[in-house]
N, C-alpha and C. Protein backbone atom coordinates (compact mmCIF):
# COMPACT_ATOMS: atom_id res chain seq x y z
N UNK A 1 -1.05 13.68 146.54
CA UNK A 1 -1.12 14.30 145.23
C UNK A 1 -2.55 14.75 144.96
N UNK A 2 -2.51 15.78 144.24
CA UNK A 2 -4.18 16.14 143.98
C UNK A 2 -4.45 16.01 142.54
N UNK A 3 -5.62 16.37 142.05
CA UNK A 3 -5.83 16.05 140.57
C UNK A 3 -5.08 16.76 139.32
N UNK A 4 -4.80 16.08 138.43
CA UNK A 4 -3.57 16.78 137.10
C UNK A 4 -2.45 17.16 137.48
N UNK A 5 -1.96 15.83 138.52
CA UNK A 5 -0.03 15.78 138.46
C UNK A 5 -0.02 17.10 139.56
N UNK A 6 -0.83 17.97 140.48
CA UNK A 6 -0.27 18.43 141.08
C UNK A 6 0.29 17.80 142.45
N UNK A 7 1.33 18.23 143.14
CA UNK A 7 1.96 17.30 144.57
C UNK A 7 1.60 18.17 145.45
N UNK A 8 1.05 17.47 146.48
CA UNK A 8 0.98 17.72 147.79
C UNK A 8 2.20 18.26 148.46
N UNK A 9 2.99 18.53 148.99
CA UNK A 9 4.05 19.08 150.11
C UNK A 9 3.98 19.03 151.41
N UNK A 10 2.32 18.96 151.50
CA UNK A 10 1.95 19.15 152.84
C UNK A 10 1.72 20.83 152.88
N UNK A 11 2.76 21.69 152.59
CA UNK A 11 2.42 22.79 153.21
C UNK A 11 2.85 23.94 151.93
N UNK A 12 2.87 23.29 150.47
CA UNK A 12 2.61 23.93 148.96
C UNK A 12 2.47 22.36 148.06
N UNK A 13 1.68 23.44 147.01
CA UNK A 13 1.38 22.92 145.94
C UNK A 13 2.17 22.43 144.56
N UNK A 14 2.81 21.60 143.80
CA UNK A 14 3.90 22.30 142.80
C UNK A 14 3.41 21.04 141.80
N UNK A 15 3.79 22.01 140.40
CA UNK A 15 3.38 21.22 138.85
C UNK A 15 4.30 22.17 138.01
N UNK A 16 4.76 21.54 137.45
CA UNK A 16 5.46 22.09 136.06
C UNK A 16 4.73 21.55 134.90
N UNK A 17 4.65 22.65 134.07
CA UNK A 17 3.47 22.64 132.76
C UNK A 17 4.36 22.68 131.85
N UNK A 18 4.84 21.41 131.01
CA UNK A 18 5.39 21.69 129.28
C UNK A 18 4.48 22.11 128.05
N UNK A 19 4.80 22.75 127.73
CA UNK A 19 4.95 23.28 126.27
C UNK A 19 5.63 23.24 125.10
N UNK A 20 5.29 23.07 123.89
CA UNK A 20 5.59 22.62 122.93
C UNK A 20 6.94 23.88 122.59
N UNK A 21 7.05 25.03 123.22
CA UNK A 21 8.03 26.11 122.74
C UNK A 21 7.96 27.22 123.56
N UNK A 22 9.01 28.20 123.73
CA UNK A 22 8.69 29.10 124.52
C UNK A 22 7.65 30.03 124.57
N UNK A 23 7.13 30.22 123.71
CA UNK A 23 6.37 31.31 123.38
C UNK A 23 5.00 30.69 124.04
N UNK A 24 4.75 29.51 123.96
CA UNK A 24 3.32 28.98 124.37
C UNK A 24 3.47 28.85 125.68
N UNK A 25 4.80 28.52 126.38
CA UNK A 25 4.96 28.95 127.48
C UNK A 25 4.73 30.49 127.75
N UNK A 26 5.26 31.15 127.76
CA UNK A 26 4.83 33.05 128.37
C UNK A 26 3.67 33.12 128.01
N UNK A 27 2.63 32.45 126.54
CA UNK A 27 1.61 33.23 126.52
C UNK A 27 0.39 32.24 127.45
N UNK A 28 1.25 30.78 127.95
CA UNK A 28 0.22 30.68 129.30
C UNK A 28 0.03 31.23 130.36
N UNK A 29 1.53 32.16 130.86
CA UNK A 29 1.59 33.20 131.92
C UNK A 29 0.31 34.06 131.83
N UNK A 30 0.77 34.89 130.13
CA UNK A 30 0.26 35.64 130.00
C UNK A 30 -1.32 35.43 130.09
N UNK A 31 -2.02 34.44 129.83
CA UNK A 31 -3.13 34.05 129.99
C UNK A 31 -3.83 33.68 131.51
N UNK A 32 -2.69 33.31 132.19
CA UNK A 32 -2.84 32.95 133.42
C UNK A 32 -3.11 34.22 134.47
N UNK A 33 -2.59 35.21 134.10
CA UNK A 33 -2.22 36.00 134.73
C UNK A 33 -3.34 37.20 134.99
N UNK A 34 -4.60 36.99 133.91
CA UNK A 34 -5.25 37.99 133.71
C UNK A 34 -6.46 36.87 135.23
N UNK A 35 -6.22 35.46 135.20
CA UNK A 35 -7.66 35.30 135.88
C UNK A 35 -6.88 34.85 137.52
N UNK A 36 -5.43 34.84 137.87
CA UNK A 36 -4.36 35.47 138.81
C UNK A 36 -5.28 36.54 139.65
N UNK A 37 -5.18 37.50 138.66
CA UNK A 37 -5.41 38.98 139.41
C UNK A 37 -6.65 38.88 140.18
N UNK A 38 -7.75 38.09 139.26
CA UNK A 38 -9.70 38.24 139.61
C UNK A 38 -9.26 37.24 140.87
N UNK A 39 -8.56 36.39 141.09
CA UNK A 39 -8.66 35.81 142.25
C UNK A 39 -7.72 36.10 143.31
N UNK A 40 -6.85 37.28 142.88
CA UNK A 40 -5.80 38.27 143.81
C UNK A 40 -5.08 36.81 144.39
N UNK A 41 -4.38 36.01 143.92
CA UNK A 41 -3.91 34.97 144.65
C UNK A 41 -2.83 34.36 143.53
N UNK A 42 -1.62 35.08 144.38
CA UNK A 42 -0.39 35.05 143.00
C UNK A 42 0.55 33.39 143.14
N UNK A 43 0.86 33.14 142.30
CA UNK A 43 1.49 31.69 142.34
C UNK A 43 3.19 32.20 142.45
N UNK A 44 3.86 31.32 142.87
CA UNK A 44 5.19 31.56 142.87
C UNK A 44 5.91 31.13 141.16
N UNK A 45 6.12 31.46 140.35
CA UNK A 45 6.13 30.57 139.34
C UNK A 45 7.32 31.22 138.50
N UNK A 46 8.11 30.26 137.82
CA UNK A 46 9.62 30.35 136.94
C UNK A 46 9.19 29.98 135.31
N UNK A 47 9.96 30.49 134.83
CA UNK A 47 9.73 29.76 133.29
C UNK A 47 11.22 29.54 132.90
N UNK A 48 11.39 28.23 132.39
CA UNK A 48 12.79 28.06 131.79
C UNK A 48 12.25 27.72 129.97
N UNK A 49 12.40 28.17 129.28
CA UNK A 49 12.44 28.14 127.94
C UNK A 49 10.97 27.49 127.52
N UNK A 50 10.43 25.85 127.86
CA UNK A 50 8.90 25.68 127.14
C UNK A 50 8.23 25.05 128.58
N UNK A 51 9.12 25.20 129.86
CA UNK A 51 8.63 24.85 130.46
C UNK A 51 7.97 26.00 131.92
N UNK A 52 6.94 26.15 132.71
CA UNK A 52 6.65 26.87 133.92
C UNK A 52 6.24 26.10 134.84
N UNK A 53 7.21 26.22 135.94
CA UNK A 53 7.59 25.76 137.11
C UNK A 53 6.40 26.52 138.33
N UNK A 54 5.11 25.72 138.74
CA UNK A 54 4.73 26.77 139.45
C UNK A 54 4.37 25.75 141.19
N UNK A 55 4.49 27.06 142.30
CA UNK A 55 4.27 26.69 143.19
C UNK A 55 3.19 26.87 143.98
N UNK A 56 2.54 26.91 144.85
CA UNK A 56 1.17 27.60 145.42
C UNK A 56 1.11 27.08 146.68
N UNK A 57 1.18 28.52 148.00
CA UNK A 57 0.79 28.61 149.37
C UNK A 57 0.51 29.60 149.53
N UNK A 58 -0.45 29.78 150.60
CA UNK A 58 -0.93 31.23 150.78
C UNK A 58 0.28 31.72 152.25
N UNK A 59 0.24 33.12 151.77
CA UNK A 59 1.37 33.55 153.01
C UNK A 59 0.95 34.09 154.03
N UNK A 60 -0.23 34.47 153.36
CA UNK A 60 -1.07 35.44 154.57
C UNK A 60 -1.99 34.41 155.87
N UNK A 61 -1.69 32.77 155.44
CA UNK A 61 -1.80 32.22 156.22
C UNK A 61 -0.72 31.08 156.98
N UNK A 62 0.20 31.76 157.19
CA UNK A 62 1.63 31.15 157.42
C UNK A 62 1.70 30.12 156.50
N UNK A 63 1.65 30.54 155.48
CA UNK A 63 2.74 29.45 154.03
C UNK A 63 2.44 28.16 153.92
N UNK A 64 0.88 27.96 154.22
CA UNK A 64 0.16 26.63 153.79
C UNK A 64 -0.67 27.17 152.82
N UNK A 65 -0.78 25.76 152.58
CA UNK A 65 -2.02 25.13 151.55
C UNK A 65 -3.24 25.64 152.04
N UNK A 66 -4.20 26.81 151.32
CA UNK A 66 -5.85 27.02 151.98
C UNK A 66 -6.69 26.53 150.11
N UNK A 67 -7.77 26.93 150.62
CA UNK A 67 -8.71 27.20 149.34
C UNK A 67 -8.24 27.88 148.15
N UNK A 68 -7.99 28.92 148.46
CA UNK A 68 -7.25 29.89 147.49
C UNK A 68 -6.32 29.11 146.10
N UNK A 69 -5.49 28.07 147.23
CA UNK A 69 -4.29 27.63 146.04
C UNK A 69 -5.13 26.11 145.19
N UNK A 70 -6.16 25.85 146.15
CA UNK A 70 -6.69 25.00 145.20
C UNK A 70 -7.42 25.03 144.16
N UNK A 71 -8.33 26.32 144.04
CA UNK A 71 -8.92 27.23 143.45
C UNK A 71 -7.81 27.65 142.27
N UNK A 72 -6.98 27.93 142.13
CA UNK A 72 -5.68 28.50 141.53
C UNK A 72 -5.61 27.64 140.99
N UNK A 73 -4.98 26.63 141.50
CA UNK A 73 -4.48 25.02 140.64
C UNK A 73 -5.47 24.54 139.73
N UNK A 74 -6.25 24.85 139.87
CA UNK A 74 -7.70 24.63 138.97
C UNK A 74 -7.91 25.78 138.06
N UNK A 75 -7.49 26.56 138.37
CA UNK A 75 -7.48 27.51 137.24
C UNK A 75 -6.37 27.85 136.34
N UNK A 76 -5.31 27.55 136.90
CA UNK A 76 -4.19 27.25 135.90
C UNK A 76 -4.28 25.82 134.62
N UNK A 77 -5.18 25.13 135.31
CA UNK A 77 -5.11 23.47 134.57
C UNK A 77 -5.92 24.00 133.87
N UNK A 78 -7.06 24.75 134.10
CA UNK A 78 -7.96 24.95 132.73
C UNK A 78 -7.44 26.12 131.48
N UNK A 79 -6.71 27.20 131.95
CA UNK A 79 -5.85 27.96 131.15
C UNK A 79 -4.88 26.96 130.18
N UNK A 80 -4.52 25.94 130.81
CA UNK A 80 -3.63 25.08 130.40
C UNK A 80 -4.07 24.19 129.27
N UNK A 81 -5.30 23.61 129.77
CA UNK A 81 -5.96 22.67 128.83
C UNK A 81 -6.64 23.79 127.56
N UNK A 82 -7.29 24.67 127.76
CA UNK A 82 -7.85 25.49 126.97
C UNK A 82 -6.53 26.09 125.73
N UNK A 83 -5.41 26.18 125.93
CA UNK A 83 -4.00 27.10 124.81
C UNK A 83 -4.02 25.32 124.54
N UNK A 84 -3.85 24.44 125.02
CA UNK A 84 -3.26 22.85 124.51
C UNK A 84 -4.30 22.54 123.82
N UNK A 85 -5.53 22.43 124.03
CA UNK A 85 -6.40 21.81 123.06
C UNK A 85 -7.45 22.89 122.81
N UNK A 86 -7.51 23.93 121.89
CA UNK A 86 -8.11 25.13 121.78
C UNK A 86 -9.29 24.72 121.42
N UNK A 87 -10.67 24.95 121.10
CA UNK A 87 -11.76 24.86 120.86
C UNK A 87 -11.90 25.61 119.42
């Protein structure tokens, strides 16, 4: 397991993020999505109503775990913590 509930797989990453409602769900996508792009390193990820289901391997290195997704996972947790406890 690595730090903030994400699991190891061995060969992906996976955390599901609750939210208090749907909307705070999409607008973590939506938040997620803008610092996604600056690191060109897309997550596999679902949303069912307050919750997003996300996964992370890079493909371009046969569908393991590199830097990239750990980098990611760290940047999703802080998108995450930042909409949950706003400043």
């Amino acid at each position: 397991m690595t730090s903030n509930n994400w699991v190891n797989h061995q060969t992906y990453l996976e955390k599901t993020f609750h939210f208090n409602s749907f909307l705070k769900a999409i607008e973590f996508m939506n938040d997620a999505s803008k610092e996604i792009e600056i690191l060109n390193h897309h997550p596999e990820w679902s949303n069912v109503y307050n919750k997003v289901h996300v996964v992370l391997r890079t493909h371009d290195a046969g569908n393991r775990i590199t830097d990239l997704d750990y980098r990611l996972a760290e940047v999703l947790d802080k998108v995450f913590e930042k909409l949950e406890h706003p400043r």
